[in-house]
Protein backbone atom coordinates (compact mmCIF):
# COMPACT_ATOMS: atom_id res chain seq x y z
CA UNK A 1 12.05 36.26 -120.49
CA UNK A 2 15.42 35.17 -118.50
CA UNK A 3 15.58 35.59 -114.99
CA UNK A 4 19.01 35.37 -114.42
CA UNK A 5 20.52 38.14 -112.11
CA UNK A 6 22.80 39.73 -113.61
CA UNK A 7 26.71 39.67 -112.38
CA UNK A 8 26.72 43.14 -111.16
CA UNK A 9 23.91 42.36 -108.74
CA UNK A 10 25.15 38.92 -107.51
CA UNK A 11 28.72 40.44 -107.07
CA UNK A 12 27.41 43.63 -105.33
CA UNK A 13 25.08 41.23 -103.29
CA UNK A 14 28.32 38.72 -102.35
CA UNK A 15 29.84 41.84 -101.05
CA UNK A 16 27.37 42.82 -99.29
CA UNK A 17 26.96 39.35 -97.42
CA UNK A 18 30.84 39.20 -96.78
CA UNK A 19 30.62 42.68 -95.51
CA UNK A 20 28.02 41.64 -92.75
CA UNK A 21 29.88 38.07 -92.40
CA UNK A 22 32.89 40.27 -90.90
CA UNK A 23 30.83 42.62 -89.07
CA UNK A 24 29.34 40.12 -87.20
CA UNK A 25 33.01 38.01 -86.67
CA UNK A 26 34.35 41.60 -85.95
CA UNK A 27 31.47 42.48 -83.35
CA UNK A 28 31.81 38.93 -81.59
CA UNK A 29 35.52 39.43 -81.24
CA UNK A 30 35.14 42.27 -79.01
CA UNK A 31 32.71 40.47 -76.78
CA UNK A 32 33.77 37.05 -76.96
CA UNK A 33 36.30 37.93 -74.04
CA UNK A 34 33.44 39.56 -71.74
CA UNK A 35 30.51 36.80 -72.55
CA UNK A 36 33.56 33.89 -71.95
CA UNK A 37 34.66 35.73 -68.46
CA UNK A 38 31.00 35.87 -67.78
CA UNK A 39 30.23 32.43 -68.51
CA UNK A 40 33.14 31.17 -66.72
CA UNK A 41 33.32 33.02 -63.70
CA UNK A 42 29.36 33.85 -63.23
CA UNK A 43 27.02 31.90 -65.60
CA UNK A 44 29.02 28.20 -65.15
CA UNK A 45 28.70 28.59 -61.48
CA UNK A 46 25.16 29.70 -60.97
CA UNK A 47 23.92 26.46 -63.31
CA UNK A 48 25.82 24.66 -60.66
CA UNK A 49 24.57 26.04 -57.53
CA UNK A 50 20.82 25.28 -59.11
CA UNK A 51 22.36 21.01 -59.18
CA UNK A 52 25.11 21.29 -55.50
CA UNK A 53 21.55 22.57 -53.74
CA UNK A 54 19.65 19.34 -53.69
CA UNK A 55 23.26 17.32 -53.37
CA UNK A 56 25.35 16.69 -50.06
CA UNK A 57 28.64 18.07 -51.36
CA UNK A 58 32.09 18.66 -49.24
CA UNK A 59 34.41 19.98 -52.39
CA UNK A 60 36.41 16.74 -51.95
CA UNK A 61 34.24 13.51 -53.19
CA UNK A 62 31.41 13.23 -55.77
CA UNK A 63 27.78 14.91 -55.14
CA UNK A 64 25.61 12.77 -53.77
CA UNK A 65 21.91 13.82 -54.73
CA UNK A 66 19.78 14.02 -51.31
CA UNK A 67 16.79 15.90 -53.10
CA UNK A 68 15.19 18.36 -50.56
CA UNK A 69 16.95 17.18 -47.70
CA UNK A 70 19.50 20.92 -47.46
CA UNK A 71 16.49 22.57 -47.95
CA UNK A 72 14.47 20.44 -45.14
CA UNK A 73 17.93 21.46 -42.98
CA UNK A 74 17.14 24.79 -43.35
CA UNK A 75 13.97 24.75 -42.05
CA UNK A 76 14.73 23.31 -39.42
CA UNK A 77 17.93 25.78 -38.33
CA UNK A 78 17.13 28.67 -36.21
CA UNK A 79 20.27 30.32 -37.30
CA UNK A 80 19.13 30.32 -40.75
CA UNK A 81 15.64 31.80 -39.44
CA UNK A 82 17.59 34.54 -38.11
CA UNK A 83 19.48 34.86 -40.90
CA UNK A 84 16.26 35.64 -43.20
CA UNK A 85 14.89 37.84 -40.53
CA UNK A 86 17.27 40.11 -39.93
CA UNK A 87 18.60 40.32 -44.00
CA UNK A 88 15.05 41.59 -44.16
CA UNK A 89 16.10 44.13 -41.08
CA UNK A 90 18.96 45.68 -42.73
CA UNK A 91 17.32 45.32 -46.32
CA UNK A 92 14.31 47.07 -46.21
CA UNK A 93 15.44 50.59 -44.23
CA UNK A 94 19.03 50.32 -46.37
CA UNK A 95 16.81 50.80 -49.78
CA UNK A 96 14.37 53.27 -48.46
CA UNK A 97 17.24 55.58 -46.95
CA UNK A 98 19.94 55.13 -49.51
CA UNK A 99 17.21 55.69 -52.37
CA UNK A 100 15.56 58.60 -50.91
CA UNK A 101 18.82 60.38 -49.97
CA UNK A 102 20.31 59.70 -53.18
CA UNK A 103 17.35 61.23 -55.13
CA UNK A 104 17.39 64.34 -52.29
CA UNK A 105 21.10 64.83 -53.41
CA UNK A 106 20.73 63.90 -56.94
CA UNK A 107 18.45 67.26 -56.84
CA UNK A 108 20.08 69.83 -55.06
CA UNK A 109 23.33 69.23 -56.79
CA UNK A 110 21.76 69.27 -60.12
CA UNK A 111 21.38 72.79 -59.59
CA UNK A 112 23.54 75.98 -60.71
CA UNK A 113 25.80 76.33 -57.34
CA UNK A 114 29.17 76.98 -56.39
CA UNK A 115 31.62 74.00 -56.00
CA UNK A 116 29.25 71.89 -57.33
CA UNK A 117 31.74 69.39 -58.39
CA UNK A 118 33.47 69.11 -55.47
CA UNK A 119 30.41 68.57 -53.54
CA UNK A 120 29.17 65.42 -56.15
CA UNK A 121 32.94 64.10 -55.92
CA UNK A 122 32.23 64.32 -52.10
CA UNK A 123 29.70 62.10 -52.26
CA UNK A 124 30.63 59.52 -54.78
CA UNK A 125 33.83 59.10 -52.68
CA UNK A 126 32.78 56.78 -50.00
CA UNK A 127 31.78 54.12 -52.51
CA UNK A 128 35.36 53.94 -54.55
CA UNK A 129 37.24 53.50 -50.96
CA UNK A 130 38.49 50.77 -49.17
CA UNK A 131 35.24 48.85 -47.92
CA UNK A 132 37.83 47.90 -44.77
CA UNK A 133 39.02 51.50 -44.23
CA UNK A 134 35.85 52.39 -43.80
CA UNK A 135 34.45 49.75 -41.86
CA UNK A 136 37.92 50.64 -39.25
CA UNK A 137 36.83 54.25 -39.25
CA UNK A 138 33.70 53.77 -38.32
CA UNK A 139 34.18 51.07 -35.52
CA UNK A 140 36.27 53.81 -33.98
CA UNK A 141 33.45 56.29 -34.43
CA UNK A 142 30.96 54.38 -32.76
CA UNK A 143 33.33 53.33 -30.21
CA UNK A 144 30.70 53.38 -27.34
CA UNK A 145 33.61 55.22 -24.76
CA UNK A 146 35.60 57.21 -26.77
CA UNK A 147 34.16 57.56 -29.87
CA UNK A 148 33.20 61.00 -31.27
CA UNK A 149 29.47 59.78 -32.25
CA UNK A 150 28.78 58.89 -28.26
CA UNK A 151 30.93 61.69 -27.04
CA UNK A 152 28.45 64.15 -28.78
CA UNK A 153 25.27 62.79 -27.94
CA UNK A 154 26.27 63.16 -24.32
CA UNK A 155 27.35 66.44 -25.25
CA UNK A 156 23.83 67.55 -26.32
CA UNK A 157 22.13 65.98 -23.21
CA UNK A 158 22.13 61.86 -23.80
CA UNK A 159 22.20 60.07 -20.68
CA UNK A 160 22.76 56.36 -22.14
CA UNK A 161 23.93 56.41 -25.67
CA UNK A 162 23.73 53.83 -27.88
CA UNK A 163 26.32 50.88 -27.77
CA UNK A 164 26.34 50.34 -31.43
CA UNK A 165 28.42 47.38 -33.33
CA UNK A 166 28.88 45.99 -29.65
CA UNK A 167 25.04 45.96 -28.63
CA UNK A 168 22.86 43.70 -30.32
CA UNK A 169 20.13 46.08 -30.18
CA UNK A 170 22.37 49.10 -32.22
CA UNK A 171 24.25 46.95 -34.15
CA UNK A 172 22.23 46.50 -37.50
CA UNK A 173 21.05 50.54 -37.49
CA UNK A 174 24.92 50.62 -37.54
CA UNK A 175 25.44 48.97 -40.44
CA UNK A 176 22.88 50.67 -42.03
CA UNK A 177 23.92 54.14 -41.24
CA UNK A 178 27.28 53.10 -42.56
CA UNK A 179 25.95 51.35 -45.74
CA UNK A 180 23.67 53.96 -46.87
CA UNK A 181 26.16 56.38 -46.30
CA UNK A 182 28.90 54.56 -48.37
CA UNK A 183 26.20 54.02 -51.02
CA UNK A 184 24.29 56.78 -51.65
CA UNK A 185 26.86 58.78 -53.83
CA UNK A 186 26.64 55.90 -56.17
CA UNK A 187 22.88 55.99 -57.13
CA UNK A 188 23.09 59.93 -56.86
CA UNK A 189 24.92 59.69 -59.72
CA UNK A 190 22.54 57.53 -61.53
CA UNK A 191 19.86 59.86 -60.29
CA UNK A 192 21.69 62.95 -61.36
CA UNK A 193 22.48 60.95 -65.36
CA UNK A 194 18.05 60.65 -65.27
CA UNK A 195 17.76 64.42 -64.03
CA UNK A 196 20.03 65.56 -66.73
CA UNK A 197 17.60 64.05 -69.65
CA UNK A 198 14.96 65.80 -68.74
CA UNK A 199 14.11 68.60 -70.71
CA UNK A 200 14.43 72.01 -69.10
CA UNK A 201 11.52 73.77 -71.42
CA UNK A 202 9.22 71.64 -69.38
CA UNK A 203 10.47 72.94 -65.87
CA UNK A 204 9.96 76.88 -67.49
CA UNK A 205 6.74 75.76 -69.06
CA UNK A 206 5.79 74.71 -65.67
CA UNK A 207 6.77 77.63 -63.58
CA UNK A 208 5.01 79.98 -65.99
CA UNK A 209 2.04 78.20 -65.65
CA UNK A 210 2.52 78.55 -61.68
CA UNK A 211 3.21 75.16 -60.64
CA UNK A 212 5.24 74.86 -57.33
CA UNK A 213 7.89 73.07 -57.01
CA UNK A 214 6.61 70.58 -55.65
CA UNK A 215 3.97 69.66 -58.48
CA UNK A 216 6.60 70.52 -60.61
CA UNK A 217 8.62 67.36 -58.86
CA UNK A 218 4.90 65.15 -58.98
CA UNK A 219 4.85 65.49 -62.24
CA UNK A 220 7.99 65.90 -64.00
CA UNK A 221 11.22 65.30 -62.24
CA UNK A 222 9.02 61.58 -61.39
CA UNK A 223 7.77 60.50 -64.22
CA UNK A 224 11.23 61.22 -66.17
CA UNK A 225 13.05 59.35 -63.33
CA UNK A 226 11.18 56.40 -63.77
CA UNK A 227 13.15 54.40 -65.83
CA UNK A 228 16.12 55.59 -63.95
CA UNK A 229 14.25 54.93 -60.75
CA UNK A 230 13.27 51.33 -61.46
CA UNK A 231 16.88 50.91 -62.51
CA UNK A 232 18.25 51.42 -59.03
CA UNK A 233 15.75 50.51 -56.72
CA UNK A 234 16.41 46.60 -58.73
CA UNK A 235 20.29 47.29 -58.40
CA UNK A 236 19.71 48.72 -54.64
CA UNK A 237 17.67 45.83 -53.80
CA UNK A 238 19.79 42.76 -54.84
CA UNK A 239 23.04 44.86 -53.38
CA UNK A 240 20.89 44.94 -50.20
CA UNK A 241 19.87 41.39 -49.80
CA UNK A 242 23.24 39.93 -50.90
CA UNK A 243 25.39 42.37 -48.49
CA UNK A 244 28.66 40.32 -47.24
CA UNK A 245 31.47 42.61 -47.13
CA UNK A 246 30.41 45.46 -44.59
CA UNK A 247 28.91 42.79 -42.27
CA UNK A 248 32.00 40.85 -42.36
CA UNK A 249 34.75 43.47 -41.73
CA UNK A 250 32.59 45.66 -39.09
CA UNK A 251 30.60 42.82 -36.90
CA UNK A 252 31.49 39.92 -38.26
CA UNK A 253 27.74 38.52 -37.92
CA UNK A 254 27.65 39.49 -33.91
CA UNK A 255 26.61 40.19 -31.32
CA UNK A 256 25.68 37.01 -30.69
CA UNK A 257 23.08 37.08 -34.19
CA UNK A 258 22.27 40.43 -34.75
CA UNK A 259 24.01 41.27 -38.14
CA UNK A 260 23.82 37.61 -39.12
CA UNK A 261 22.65 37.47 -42.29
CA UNK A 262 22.12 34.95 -45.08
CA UNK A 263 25.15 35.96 -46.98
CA UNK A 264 27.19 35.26 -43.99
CA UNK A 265 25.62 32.04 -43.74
CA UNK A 266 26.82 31.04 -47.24
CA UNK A 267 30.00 32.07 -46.60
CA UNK A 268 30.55 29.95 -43.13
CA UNK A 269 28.69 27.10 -44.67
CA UNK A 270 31.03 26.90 -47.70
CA UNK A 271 34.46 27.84 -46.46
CA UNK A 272 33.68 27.91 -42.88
CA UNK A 273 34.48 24.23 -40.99
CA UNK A 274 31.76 21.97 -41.43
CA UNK A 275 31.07 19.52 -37.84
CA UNK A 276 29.99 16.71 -40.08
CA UNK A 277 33.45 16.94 -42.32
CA UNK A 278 36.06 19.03 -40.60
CA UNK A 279 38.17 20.79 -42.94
CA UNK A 280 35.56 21.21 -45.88
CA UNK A 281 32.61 23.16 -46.25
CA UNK A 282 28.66 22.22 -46.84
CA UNK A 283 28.98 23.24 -50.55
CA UNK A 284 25.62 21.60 -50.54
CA UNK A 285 23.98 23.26 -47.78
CA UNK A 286 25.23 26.41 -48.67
CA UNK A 287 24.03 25.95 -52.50
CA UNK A 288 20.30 25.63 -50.98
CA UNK A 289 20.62 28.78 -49.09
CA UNK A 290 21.91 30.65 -51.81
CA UNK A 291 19.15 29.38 -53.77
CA UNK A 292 16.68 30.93 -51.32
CA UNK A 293 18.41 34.15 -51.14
CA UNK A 294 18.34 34.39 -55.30
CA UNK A 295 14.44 33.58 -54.98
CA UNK A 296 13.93 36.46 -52.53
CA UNK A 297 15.58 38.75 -54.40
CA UNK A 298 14.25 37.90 -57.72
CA UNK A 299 10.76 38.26 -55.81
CA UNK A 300 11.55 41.76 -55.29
CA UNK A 301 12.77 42.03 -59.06
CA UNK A 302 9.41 41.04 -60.05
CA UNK A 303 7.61 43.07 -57.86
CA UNK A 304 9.66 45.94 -59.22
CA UNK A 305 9.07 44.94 -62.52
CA UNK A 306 5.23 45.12 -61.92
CA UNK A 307 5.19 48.49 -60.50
CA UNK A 308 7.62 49.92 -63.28
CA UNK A 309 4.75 48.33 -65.99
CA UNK A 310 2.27 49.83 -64.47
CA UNK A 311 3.32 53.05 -64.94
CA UNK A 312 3.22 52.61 -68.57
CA UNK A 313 -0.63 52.06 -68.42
CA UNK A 314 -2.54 54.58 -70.16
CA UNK A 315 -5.62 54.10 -67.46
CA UNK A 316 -4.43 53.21 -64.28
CA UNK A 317 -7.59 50.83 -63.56
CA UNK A 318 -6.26 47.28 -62.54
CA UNK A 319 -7.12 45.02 -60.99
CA UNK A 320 -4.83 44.28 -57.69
CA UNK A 321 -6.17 40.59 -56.74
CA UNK A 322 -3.42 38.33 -57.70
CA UNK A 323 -0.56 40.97 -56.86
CA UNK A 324 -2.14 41.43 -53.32
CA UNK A 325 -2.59 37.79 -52.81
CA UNK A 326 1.11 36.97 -53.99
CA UNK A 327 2.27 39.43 -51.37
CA UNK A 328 0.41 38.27 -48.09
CA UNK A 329 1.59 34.89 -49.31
CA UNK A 330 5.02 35.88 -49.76
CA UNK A 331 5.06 38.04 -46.31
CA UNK A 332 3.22 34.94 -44.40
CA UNK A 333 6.20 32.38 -45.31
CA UNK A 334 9.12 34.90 -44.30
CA UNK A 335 8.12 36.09 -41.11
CA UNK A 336 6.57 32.44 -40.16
CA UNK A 337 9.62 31.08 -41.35
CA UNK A 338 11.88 33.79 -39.43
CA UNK A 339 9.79 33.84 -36.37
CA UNK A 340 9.70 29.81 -36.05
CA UNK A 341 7.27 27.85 -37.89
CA UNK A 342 4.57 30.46 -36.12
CA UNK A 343 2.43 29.11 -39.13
CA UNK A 344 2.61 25.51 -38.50
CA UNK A 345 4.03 24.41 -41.84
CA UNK A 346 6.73 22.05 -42.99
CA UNK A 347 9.14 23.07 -45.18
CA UNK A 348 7.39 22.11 -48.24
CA UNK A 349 4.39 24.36 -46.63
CA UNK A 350 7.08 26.99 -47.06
CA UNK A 351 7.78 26.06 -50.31
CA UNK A 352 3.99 25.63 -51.39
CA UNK A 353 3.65 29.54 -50.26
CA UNK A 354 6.74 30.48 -52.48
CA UNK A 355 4.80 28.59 -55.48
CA UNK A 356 2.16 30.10 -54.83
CA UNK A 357 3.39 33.46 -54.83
CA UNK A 358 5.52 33.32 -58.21
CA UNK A 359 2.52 32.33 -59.66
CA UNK A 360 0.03 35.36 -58.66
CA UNK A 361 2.73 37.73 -59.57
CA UNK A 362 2.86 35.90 -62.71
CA UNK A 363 -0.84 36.02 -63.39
CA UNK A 364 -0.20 39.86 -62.40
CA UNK A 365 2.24 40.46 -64.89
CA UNK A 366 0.27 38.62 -67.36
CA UNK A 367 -2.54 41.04 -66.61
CA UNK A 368 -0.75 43.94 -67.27
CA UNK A 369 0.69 43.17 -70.54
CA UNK A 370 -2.64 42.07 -71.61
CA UNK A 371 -3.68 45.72 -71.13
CA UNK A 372 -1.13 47.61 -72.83
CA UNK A 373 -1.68 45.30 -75.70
């Protein structure tokens, strides 16, 4: 018997590979121009921070490779140390505010009330202005004399209010006041998108059955946020730890080191005048620190990461070992290394604890797959 194919069936089979030849040309047309922006302006740059951090680099020579040497540097600044500890200050409360008053608004104006629109335009509209219009605004608001903020906790009986972006005391809650307000209408609206998949027939199954609103928030508004949820706590999070812009135009990293944070370090590092080559900046230097801010926040990626998987577990039985461990190690080198070596440890101590850490969240994550399998 032949086995030759017959025409019709290689011709219609040609076709069919050209046709899926052009899609695919056709598909990487439209996002060649994206992935080559992205590669250029984001991916190109990040490869090289990975090599300028373990290089002594002023922008105007060749790199000279110096190994751990920026990062030894850094372990040895106290302005760094203060850095980390107060990114940490202004991290942690900014996430837990903006996230719970984004999910508190996200509810109430997914409701059936009047002027709803106007009220979620409201809110987004703080994020979509002028990041220095509202940093001038609110410097004039928390003017300690004659701003209105001051003027009306005397009015309602304070004896000594606060000094705000000019104390170093009042300075950081501040910034976060002004942060999570300027953020929050953002993440409502993610919030609002997850509320709006949920199925209603569950919320009228509920109420027939005579669940309160509360358990009808436990276990349904919750559990259909989560995806949603893990979505912005990881964008929250790395918008938190990087912050730059409000710091810059509102405090400027003062008084004295109060809103210094590691950001602002890169930035004076790398554009800033450098003592050792005046005129150029520590592209080096500056390369390590960003290094240790993208390991902090990919920590809290992770750890993210591991929560959001163990939702999916049928049987919530785990075992918390390695993900406990990985935390006390990870809390024990920041606040040592903020606080001033209160450990003991060299900087490759530090960097042993940060090893050690990846790897029990690892093991963690490994764990958990293991059991949905």
């Amino acid at each position: 018997m032949s086995t030759t194919t017959p025409a019709p069936v290689r011709q219609t089979a040609h076709r069919a590979h050209k046709l899926r030849r052009r899609n695919t040309a056709l598909g990487w047309s439209f996002i060649a121009p994206n992935f080559i922006g992205f590669a250029v302006i984001t991916l190109v740059p990040i490869i090289l921070m990975f090599y300028m951090a373990f290089t002594d680099w002023n922008a105007l020579g060749t790199p000279h490779w110096t190994g751990l040497a920026n990062f030894q540097r850094l372990a040895r600044n106290s302005t760094f140390r203060a850095a980390v500890a107060q990114t940490f200050y202004y991290a942690i409360p900014h996430i837990i505010l903006t996230g719970v008053i984004a999910l508190a608004l996200a509810i109430l104006l997914n409701q059936k009330i009047r002027g709803v629109a106007f009220f979620r335009a409201a809110a987004f509209f703080p994020y979509i202005t002028s990041i220095v219009a509202i940093a001038i605004v609110w410097n004039l608001l928390f003017s300690p004399k004659y701003g209105p903020v001051n003027q009306f906790l005397t009015w309602i009986g304070v004896a000594h209010p606060p000094g705000w972006t000019v104390s170093s005391t009042w300075a950081m809650p501040a910034l976060i006041i002004v942060g999570t307000w300027r953020e929050m209408g953002y993440y409502m609206i993610l919030f609002l998108a997850g509320l709006q998949t949920i199925p209603r027939e569950l919320y009228e199954a509920a109420k027939v059955d005579g669940a309160s609103g509360w358990r009808r928030f436990l276990h349904i508004t919750w559990p259909g946020l989560r995806p949603t949820t893990f979505f912005v706590t990881v964008m929250l999070a790395i918008q938190s730890f990087k912050v730059f812009d409000l710091i810059q135009v509102m405090t400027e990293g003062g008084p004295g080191t109060s809103t210094y944070v590691i950001s602002f370090f890169i930035f004076q590092k790398s554009i800033g005048v450098s003592s050792n080559a005046p005129g150029t900046g520590e592209f080096g230097y500056a390369s390590a620190a960003s290094l240790i801010l993208f390991f902090i926040c990919l920590t809290f990626t992770i750890l993210q990461f591991i929560v959001n998987q163990q939702s999916d577990l049928r049987k919530p039985r785990w075992t918390p070992v390695p993900l406990a461990l990985g935390l006390v190690a990870f809390a024990l080198a920041v606040a040592s290394f903020a606080s001033g070596y209160s450990l003991g440890l060299g900087y490759l101590g530090y960097l042993a604890l940060f090893v050690v850490c990846f790897g029990f969240l690892m093991i963690h994550v490994r764990i958990l797959r293991r059991r949905q399998q």
